[in-house]
PDB file of N, CA and C in Angstrom:
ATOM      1  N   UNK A   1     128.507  96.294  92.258  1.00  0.00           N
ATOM      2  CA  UNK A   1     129.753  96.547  92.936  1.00  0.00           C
ATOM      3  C   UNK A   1     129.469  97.009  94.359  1.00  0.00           C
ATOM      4  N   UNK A   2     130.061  96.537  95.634  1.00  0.00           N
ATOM      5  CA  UNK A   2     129.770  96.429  97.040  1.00  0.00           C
ATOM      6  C   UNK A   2     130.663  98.066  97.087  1.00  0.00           C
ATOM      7  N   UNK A   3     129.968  99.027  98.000  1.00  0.00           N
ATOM      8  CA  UNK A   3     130.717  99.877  98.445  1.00  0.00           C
ATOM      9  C   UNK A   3     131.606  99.768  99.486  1.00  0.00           C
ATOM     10  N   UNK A   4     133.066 100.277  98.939  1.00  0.00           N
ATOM     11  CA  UNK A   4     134.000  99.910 100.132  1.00  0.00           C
ATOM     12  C   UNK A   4     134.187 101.211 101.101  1.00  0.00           C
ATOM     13  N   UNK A   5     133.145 101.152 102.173  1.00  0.00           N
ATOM     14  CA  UNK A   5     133.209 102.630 103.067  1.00  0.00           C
ATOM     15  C   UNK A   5     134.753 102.538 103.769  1.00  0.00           C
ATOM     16  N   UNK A   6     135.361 101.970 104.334  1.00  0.00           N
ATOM     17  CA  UNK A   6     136.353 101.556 105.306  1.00  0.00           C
ATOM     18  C   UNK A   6     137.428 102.786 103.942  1.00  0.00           C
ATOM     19  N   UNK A   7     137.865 102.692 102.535  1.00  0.00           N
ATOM     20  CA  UNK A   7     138.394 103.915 101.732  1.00  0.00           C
ATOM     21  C   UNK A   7     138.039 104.930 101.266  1.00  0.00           C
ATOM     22  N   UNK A   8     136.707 105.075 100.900  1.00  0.00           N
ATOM     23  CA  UNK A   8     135.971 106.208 100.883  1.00  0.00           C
ATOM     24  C   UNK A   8     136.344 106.520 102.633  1.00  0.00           C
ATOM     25  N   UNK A   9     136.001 106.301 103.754  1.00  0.00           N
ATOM     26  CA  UNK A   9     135.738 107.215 104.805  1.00  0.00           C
ATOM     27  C   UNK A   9     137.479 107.896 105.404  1.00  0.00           C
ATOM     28  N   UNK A  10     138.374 107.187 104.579  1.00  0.00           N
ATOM     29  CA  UNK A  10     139.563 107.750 104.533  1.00  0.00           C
ATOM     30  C   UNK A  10     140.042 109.134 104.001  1.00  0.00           C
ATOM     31  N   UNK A  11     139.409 109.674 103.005  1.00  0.00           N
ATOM     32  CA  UNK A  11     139.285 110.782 102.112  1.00  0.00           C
ATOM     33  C   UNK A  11     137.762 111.502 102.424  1.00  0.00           C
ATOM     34  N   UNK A  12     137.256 111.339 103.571  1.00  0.00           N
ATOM     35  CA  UNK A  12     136.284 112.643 103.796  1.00  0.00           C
ATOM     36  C   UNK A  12     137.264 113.819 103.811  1.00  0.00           C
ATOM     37  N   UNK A  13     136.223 115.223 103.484  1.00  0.00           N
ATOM     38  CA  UNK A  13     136.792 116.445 104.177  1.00  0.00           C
ATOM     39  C   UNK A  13     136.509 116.398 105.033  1.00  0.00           C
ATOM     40  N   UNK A  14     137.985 117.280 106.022  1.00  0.00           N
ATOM     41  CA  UNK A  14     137.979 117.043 107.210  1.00  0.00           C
ATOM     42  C   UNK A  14     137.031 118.628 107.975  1.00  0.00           C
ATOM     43  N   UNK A  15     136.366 119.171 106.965  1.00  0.00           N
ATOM     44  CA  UNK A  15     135.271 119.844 107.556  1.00  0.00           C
ATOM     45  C   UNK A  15     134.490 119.399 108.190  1.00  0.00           C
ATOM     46  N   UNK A  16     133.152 120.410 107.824  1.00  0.00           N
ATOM     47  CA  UNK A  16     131.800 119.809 109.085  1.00  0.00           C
ATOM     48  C   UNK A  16     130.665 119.654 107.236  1.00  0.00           C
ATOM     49  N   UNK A  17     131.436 120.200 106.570  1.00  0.00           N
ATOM     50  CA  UNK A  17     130.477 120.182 105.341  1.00  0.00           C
ATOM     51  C   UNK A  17     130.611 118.950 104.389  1.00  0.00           C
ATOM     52  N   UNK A  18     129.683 118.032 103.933  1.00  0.00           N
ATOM     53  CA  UNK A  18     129.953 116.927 103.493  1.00  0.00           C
ATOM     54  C   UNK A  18     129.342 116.536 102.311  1.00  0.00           C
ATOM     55  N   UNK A  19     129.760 116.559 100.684  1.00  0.00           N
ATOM     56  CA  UNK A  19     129.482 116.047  99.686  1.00  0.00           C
ATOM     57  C   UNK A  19     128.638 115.263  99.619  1.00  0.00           C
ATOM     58  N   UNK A  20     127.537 115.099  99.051  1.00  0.00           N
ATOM     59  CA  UNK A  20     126.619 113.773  98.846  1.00  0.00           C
ATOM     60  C   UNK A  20     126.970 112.303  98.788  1.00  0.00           C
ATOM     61  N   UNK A  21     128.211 112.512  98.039  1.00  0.00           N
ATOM     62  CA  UNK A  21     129.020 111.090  97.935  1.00  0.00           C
ATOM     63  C   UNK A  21     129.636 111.075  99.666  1.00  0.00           C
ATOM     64  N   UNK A  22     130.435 112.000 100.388  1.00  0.00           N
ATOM     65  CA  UNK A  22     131.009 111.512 101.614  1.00  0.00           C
ATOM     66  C   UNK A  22     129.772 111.491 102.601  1.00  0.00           C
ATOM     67  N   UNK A  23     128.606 111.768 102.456  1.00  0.00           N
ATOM     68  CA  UNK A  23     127.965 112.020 103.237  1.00  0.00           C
ATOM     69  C   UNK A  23     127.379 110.420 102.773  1.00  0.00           C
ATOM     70  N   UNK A  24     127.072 109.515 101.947  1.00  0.00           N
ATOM     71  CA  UNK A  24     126.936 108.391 101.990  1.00  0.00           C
ATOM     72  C   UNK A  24     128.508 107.311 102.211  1.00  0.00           C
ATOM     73  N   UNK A  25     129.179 107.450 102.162  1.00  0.00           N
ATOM     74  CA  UNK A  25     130.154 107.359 102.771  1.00  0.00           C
ATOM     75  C   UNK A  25     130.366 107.607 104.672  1.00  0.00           C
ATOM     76  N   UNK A  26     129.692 108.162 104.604  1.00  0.00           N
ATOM     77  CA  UNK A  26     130.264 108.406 105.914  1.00  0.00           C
ATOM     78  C   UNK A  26     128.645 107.604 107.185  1.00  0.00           C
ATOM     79  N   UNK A  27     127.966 107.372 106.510  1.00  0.00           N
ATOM     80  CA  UNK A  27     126.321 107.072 106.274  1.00  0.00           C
ATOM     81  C   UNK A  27     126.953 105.258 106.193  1.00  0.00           C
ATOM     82  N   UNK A  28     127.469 105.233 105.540  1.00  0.00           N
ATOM     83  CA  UNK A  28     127.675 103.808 104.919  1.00  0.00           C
ATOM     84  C   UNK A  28     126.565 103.044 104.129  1.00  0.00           C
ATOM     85  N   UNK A  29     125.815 104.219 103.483  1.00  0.00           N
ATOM     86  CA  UNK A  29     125.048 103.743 102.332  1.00  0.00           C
ATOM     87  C   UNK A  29     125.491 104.389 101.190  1.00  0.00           C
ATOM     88  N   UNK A  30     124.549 104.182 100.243  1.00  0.00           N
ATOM     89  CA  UNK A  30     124.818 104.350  98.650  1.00  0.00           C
ATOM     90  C   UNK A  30     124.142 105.874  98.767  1.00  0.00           C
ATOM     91  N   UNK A  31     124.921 106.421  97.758  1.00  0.00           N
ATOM     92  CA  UNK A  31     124.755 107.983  97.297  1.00  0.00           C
ATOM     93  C   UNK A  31     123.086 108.252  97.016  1.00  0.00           C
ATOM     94  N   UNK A  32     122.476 106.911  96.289  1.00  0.00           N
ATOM     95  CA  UNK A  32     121.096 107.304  95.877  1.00  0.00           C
ATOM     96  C   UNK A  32     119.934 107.089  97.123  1.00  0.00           C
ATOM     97  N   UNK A  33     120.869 106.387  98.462  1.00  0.00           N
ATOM     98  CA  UNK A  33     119.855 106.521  99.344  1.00  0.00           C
ATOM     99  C   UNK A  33     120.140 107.645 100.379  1.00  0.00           C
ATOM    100  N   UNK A  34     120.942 108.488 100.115  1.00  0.00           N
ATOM    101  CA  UNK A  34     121.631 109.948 100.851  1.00  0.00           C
ATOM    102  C   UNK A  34     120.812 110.815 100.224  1.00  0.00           C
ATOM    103  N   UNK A  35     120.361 110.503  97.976  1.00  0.00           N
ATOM    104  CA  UNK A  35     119.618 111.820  97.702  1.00  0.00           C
ATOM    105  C   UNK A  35     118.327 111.354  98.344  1.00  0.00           C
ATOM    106  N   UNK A  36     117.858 110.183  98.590  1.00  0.00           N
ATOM    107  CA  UNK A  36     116.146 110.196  98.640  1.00  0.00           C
ATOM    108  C   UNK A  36     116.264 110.547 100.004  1.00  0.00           C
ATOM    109  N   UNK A  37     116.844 110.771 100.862  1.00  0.00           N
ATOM    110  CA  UNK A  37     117.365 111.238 102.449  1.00  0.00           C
ATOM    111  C   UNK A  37     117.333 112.271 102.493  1.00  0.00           C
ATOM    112  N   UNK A  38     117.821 113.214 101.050  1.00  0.00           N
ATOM    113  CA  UNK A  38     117.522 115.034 101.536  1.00  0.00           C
ATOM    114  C   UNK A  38     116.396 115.049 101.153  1.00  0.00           C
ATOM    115  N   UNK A  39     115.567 114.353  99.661  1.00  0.00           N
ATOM    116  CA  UNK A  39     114.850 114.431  99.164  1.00  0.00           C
ATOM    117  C   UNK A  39     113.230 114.415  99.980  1.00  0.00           C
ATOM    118  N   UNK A  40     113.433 113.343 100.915  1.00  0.00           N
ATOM    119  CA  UNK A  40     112.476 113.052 101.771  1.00  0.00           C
ATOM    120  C   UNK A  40     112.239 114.599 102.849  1.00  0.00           C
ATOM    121  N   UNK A  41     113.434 115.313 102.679  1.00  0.00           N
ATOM    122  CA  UNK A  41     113.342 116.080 104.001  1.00  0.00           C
ATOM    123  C   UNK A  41     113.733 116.112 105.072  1.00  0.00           C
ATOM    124  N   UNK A  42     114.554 114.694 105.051  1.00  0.00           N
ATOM    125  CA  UNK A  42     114.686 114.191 106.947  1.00  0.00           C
ATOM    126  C   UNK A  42     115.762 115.261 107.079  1.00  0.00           C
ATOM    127  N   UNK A  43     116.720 115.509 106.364  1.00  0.00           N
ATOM    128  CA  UNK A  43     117.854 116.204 106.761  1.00  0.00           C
ATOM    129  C   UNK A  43     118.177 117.484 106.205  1.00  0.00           C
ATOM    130  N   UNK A  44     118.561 118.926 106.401  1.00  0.00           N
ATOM    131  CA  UNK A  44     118.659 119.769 105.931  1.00  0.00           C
ATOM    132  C   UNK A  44     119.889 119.395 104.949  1.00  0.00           C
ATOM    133  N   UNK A  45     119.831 120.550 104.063  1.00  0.00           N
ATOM    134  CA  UNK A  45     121.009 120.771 103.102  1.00  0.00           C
ATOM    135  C   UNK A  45     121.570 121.802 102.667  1.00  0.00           C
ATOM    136  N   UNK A  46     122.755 122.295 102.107  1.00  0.00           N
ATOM    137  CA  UNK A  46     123.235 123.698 101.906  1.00  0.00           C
ATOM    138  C   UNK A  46     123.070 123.311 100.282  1.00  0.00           C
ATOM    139  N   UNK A  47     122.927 124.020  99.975  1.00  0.00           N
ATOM    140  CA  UNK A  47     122.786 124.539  97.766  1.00  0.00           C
ATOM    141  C   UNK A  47     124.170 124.867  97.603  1.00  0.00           C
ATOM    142  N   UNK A  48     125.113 125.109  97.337  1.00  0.00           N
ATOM    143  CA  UNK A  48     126.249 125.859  96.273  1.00  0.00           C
ATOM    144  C   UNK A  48     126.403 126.184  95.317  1.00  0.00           C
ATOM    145  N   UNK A  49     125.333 127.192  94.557  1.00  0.00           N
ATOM    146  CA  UNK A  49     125.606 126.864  93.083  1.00  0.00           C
ATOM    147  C   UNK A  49     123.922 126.433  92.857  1.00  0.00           C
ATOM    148  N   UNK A  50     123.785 125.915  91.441  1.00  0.00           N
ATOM    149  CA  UNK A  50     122.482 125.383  91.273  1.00  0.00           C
ATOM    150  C   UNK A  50     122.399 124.166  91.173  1.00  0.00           C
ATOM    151  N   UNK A  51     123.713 123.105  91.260  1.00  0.00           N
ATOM    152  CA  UNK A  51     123.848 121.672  91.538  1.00  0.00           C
ATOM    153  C   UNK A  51     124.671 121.218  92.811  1.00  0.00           C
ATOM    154  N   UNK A  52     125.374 121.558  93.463  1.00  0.00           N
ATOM    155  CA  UNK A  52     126.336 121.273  94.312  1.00  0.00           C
ATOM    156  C   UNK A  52     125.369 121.054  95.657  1.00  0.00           C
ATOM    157  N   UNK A  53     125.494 120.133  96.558  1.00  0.00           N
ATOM    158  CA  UNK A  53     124.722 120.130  97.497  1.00  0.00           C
ATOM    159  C   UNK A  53     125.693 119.851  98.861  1.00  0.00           C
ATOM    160  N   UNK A  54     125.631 120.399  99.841  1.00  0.00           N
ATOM    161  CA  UNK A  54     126.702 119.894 100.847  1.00  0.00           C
ATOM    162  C   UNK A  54     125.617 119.388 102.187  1.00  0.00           C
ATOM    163  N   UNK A  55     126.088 118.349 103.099  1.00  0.00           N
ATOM    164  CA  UNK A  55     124.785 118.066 104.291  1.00  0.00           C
ATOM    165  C   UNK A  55     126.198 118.459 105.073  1.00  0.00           C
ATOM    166  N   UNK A  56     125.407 119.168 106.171  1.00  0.00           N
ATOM    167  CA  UNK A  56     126.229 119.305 107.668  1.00  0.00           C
ATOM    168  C   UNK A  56     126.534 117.898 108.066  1.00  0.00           C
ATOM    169  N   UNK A  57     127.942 117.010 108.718  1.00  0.00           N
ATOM    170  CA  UNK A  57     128.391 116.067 109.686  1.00  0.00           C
ATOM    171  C   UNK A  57     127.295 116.294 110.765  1.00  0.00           C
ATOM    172  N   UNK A  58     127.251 117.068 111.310  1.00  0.00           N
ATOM    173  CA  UNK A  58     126.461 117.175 112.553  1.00  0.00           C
ATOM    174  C   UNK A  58     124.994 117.143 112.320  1.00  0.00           C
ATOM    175  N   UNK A  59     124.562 117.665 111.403  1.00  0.00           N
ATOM    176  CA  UNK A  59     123.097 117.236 110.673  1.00  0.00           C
ATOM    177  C   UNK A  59     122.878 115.563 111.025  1.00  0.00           C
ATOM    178  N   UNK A  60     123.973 114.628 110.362  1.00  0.00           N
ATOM    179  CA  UNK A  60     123.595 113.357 110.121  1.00  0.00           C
ATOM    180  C   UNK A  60     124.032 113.273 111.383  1.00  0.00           C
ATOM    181  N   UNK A  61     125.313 113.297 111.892  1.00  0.00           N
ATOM    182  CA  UNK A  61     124.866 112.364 113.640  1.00  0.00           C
ATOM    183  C   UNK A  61     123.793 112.953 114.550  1.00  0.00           C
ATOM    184  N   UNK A  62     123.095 113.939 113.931  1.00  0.00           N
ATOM    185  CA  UNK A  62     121.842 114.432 115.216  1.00  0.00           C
ATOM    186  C   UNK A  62     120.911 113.688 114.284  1.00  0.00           C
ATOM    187  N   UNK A  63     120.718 112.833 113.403  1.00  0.00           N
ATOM    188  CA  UNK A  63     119.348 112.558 112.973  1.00  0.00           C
ATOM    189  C   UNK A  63     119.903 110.674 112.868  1.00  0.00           C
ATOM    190  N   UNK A  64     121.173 110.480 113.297  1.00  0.00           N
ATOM    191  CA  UNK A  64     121.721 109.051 113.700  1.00  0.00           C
ATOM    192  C   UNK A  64     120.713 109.141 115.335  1.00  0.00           C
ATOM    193  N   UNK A  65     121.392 109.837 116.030  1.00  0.00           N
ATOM    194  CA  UNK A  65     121.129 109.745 117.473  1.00  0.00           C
ATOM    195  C   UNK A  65     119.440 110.125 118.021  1.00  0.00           C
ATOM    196  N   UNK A  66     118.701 110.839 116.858  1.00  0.00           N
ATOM    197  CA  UNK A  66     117.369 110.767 117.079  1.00  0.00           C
ATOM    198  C   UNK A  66     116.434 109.663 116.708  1.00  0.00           C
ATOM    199  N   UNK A  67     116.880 108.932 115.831  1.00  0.00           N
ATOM    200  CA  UNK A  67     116.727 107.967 115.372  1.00  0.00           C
ATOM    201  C   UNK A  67     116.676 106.629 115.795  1.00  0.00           C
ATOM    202  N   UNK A  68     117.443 106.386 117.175  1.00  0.00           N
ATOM    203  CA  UNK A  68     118.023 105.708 117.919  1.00  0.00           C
ATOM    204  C   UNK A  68     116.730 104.755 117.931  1.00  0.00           C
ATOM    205  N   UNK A  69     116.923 103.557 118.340  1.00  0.00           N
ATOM    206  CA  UNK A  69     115.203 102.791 119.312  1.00  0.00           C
ATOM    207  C   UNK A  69     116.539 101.332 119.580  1.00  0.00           C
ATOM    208  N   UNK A  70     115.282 101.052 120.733  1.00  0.00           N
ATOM    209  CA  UNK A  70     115.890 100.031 122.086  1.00  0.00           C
ATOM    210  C   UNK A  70     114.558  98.574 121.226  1.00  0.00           C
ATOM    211  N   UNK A  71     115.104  97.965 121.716  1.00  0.00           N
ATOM    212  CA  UNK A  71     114.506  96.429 120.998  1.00  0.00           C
ATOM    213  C   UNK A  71     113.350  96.280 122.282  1.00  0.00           C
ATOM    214  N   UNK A  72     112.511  95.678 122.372  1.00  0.00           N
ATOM    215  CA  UNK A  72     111.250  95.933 123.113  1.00  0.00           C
ATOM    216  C   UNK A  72     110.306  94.652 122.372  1.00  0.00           C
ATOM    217  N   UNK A  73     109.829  93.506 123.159  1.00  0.00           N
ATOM    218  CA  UNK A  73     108.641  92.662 122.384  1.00  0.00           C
ATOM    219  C   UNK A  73     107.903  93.494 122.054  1.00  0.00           C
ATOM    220  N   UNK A  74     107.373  95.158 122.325  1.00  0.00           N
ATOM    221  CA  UNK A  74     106.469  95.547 121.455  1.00  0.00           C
ATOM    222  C   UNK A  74     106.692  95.915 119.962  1.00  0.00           C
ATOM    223  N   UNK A  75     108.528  95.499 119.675  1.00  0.00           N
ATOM    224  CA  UNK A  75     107.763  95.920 118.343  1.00  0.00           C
ATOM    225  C   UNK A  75     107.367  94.494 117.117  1.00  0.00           C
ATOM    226  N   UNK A  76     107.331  93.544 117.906  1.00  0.00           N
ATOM    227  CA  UNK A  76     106.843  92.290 117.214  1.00  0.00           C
ATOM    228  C   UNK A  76     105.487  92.123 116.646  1.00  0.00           C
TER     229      UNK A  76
END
């Protein structure tokens, strides 16, 4: 089943704190490549509880915008 981000990104909270599910949602990938995303480390995370996990909005667009690269024949 294709994820439809365009309704999921309709129903984010309109916080800065973002569910695993809106945070792939908002990512426009799948939830299991958001956990291997905290999992890896790239991005911090808040705990709630001993299952609840929330990622900062601003977490993911500072690691969108670091992320960035310009097309270049060197990377051929």
């Amino acid at each position: 089943m294709k994820n439809d981000t365009s309704k999921k990104l309709k129903t984010l909270s309109p916080g800065r704190l973002l569910s695993l599910r809106e945070a792939a949602a908002y990512m426009g990938w799948t939830i299991w490549e958001i956990r291997r995303f905290v999992w890896s480390g790239e991005v911090p995370f808040i705990r709630r509880g001993k299952r609840k996990i929330f990622i900062d909005r601003k977490d993911l667009d500072t690691w969108v915008d670091s992320n960035k690269e310009r097309w270049n024949d060197d990377l051929l």
